[in-house]
N, C-alpha and C. Protein backbone atom coordinates (compact mmCIF):
# COMPACT_ATOMS: atom_id res chain seq x y z
N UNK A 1 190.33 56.78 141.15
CA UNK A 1 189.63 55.82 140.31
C UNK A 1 190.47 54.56 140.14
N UNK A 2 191.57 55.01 139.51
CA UNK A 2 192.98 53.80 139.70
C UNK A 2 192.89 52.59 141.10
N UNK A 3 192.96 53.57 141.93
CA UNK A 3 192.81 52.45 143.21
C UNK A 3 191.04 51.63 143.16
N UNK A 4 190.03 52.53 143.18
CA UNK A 4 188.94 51.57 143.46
C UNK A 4 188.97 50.53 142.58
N UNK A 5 189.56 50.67 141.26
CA UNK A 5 189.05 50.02 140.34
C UNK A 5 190.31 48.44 140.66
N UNK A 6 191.45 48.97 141.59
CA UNK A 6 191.97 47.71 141.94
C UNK A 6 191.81 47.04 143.20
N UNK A 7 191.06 47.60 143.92
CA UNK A 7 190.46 47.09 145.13
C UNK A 7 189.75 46.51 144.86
N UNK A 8 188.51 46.85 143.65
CA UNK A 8 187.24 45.73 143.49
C UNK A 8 188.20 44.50 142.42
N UNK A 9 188.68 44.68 141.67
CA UNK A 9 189.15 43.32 141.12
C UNK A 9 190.32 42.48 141.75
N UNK A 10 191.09 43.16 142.91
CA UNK A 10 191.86 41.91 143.97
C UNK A 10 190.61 40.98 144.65
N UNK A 11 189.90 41.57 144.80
CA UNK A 11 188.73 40.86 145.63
C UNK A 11 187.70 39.82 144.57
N UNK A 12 187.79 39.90 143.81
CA UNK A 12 187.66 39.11 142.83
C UNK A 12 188.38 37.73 142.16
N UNK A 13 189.84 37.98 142.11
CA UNK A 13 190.79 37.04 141.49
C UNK A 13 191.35 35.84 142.20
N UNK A 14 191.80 35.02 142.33
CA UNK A 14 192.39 34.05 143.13
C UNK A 14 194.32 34.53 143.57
N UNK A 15 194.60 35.36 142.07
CA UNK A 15 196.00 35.92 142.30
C UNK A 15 196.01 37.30 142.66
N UNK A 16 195.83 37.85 143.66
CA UNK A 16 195.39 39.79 144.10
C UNK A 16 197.11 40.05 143.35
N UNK A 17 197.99 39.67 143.78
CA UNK A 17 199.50 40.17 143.60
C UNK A 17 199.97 40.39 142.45
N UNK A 18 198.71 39.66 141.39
CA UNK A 18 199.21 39.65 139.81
C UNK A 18 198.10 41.33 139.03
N UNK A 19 197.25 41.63 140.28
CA UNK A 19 196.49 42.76 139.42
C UNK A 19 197.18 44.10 139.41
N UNK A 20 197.02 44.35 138.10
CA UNK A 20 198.07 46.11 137.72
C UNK A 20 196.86 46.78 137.31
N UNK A 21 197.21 47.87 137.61
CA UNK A 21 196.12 49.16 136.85
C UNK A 21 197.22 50.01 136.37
N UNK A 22 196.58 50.08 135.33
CA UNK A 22 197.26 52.13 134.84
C UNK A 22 196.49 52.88 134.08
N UNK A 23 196.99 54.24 134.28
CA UNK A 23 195.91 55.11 134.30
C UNK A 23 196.39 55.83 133.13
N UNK A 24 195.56 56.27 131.92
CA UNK A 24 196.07 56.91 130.76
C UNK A 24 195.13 58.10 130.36
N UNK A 25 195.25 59.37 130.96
CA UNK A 25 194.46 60.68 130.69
C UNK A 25 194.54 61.12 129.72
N UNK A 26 193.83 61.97 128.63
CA UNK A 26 194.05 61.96 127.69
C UNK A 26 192.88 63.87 128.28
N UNK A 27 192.43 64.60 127.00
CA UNK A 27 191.48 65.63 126.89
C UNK A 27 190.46 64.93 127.35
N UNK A 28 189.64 64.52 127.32
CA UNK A 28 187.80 64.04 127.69
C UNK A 28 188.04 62.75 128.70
N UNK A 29 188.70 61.76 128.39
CA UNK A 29 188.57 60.41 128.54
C UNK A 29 189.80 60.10 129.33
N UNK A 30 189.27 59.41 130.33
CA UNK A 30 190.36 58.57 131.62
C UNK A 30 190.23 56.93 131.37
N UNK A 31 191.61 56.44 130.46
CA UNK A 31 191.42 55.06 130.10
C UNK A 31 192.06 54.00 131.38
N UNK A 32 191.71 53.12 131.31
CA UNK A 32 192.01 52.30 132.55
C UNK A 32 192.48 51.03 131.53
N UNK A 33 194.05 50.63 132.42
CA UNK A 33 193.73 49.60 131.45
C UNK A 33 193.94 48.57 132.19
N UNK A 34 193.86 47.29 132.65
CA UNK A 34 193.77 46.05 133.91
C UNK A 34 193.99 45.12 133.27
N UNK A 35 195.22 44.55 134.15
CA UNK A 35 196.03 43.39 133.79
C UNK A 35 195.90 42.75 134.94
N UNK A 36 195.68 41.56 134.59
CA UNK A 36 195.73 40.24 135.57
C UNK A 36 196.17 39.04 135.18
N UNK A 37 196.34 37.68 136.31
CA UNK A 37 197.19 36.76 136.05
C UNK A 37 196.52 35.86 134.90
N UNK A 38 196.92 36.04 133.74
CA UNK A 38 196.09 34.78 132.67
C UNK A 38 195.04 33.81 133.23
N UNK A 39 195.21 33.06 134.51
CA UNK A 39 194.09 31.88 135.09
C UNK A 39 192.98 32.64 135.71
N UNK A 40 193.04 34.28 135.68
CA UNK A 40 192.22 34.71 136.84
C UNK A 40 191.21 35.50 135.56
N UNK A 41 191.78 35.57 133.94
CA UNK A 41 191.20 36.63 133.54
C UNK A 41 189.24 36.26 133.02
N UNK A 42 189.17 34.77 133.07
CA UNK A 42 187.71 34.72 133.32
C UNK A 42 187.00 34.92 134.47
N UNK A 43 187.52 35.23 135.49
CA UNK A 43 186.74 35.93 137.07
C UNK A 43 186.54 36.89 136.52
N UNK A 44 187.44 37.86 136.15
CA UNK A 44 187.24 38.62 135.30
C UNK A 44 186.26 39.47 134.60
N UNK A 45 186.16 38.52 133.60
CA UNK A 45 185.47 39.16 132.51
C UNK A 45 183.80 38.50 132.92
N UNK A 46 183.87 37.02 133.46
CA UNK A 46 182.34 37.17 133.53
C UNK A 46 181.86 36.29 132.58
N UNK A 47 180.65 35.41 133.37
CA UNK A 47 180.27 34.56 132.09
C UNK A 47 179.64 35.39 131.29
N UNK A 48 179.95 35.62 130.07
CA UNK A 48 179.19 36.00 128.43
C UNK A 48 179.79 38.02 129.32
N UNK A 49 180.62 38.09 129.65
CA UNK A 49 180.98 39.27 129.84
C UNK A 49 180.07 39.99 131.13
N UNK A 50 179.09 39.85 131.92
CA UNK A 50 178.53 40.38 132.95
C UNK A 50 179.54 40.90 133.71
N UNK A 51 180.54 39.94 134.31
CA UNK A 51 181.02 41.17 135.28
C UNK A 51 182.41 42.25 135.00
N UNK A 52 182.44 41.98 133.62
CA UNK A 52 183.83 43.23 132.64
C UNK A 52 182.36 44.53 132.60
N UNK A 53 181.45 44.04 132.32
CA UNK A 53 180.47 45.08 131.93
C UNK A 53 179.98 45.61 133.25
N UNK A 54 179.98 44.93 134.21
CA UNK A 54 178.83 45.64 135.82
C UNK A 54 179.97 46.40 136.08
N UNK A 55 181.73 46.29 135.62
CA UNK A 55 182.56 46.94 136.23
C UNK A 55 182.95 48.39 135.56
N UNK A 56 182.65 48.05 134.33
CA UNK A 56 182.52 48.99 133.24
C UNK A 56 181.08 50.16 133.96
N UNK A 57 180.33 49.89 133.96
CA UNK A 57 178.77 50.19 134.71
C UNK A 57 179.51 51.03 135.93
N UNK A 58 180.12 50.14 137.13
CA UNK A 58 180.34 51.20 138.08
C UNK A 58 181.42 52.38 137.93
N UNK A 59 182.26 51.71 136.96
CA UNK A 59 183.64 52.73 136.96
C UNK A 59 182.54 54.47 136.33
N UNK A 60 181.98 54.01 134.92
CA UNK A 60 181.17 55.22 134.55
C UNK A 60 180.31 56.10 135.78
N UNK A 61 180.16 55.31 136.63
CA UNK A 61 178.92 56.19 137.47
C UNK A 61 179.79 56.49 138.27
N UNK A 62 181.05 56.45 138.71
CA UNK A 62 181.65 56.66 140.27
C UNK A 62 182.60 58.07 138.81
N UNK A 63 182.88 57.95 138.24
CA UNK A 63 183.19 59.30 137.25
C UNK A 63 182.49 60.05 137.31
N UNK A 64 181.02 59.85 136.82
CA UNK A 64 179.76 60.66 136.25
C UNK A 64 179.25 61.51 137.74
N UNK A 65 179.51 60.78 138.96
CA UNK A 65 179.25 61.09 139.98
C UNK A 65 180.82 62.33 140.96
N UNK A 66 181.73 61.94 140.10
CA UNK A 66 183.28 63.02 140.68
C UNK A 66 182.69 64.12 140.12
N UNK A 67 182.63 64.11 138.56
CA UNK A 67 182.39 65.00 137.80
C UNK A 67 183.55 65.27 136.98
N UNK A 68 184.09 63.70 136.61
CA UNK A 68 185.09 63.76 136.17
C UNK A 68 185.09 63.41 134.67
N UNK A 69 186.34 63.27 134.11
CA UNK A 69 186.04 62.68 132.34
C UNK A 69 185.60 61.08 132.32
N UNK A 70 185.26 61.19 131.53
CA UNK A 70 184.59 59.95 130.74
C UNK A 70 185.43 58.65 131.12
N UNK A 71 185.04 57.65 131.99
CA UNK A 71 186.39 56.70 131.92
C UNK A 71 185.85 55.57 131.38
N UNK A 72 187.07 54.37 130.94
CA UNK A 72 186.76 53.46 129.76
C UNK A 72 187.59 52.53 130.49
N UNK A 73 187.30 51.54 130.64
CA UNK A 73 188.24 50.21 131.41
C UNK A 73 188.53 49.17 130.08
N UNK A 74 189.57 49.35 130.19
CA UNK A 74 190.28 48.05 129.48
C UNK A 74 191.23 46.95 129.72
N UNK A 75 190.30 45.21 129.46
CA UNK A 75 191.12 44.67 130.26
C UNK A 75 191.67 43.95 129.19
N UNK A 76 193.60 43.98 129.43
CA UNK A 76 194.17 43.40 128.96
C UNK A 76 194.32 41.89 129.16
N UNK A 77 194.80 41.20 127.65
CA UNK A 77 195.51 39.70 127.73
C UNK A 77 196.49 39.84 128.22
């Protein structure tokens, strides 16, 4: 999950070298949390949030579809 979820946002950003993922498991829930270069973090997020949310959207279904826990993307400042 870690990797897809940084393959689709290098392909997104203008800085690929500045995107980090990490992965924080917990009982139920697989948190994601995504860091990128400050100039890139409105590619990002998306005008009025669309594409933090379509990414949010696929991360849940590519889980729901492993049959894995619940995952939650969080993108850091």
């Amino acid at each position: 999950m870690k990797e897809f979820v940084e393959y689709i946002v290098k392909k997104l950003v203008d800085r690929p070298d500045q995107v980090k993922v990490s992965q924080i498991d917990s009982e139920r829930t697989v948190i994601l949390e995504l860091s990128v270069d400050p100039a890139d973090l409105g590619k990002v997020i998306g005008k009025n949030g669309r594409t933090a949310k379509a990414l949010r959207t696929i991360i849940t279904a590519v889980a729901a579809k492993q049959g894995q826990k619940r995952a939650i993307l969080e993108i850091l400042e």
